[in-house]
Protein backbone atom coordinates (compact mmCIF):
# COMPACT_ATOMS: atom_id res chain seq x y z
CA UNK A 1 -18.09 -28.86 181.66
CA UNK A 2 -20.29 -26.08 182.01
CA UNK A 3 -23.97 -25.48 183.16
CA UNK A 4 -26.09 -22.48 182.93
CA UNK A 5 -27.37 -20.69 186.23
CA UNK A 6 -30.45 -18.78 186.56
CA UNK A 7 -29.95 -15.49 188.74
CA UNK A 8 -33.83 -15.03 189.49
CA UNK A 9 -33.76 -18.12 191.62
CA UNK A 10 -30.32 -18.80 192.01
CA UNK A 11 -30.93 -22.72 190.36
CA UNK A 12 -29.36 -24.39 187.36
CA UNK A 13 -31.47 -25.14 183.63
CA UNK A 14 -32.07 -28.55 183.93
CA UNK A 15 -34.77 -28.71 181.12
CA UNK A 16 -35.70 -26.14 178.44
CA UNK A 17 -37.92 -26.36 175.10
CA UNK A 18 -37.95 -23.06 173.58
CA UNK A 19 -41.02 -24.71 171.65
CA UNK A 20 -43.73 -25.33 174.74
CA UNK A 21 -47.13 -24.26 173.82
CA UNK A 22 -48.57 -24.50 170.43
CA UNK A 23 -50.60 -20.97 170.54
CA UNK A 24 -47.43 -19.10 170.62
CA UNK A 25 -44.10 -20.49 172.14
CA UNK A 26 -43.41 -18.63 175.24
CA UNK A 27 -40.72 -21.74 176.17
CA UNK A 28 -40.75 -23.43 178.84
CA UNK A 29 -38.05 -23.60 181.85
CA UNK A 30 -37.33 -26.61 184.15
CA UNK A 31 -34.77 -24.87 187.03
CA UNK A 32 -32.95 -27.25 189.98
CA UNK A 33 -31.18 -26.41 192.87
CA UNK A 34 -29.37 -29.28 192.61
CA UNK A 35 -26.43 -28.59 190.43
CA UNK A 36 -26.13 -32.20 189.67
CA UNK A 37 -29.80 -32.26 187.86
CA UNK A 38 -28.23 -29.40 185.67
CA UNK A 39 -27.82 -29.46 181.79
CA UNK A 40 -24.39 -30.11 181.26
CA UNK A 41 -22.14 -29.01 178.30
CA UNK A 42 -18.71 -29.22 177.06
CA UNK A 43 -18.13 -25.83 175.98
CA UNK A 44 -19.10 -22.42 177.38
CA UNK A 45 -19.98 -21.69 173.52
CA UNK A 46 -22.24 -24.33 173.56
CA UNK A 47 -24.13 -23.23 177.01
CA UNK A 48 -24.53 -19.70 175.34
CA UNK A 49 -26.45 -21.09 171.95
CA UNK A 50 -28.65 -23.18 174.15
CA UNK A 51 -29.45 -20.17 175.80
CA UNK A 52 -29.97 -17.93 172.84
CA UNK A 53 -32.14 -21.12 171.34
CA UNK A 54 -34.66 -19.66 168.68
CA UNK A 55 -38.27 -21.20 168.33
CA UNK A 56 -38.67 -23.27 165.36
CA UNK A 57 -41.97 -23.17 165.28
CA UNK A 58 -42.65 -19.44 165.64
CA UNK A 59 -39.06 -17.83 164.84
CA UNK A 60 -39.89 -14.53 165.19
CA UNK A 61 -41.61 -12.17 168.14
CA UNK A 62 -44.72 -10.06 167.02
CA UNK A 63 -41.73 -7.09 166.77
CA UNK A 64 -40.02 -9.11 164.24
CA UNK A 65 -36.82 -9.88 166.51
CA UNK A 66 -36.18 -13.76 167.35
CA UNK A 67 -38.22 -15.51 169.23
CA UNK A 68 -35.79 -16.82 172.20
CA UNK A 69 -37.63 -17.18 175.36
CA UNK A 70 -35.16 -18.58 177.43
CA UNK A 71 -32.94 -15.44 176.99
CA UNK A 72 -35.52 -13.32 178.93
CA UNK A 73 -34.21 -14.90 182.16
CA UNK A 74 -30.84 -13.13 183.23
CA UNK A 75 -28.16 -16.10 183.44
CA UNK A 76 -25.12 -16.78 184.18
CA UNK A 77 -22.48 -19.85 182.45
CA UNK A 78 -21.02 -21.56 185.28
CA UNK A 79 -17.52 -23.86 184.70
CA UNK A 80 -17.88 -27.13 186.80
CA UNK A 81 -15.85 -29.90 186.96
CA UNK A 82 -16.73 -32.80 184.85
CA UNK A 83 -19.29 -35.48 186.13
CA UNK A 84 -18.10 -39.29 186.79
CA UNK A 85 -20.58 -41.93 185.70
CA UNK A 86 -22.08 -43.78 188.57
């Protein structure tokens, strides 16, 4: 299992939608510090397209280049061990 870790506050993604605000999508980041909370997912391939997620509804910057807001925070993929149901 792996989660994604955000260096600027040293706290795990626990909620993103790359879609938040209708204007223009800047995204919007939910961050924990407890790893637990944190978005979990099977592959590290699968943590890195979250990450790189594109806006749907506004695709691309004014510049032209995708519009992926979450990848303006520097992050690291973390491998944790898998979670037991309570």
């Amino acid at each position: 299992m792996y989660v994604i870790k955000c260096l600027t506050n040293n706290e795990w993604i626990e909620f993103y939608d790359p879609d938040w605000r209708e204007a223009y999508p800047t995204g919007y980041a939910q961050t924990t510090a407890d790893i637990r909370r944190a978005m979990p997912f099977d592959t590290e391939k699968q943590a890195i397209e979250f990450y790189r997620s594109q806006s749907k509804l506004v695709p691309l910057r004014p510049d032209g280049l995708p519009n992926r807001p979450l990848t303006a925070m520097s992050v690291v993929v973390e491998k944790i061990k898998a979670r037991h149901a309570a």
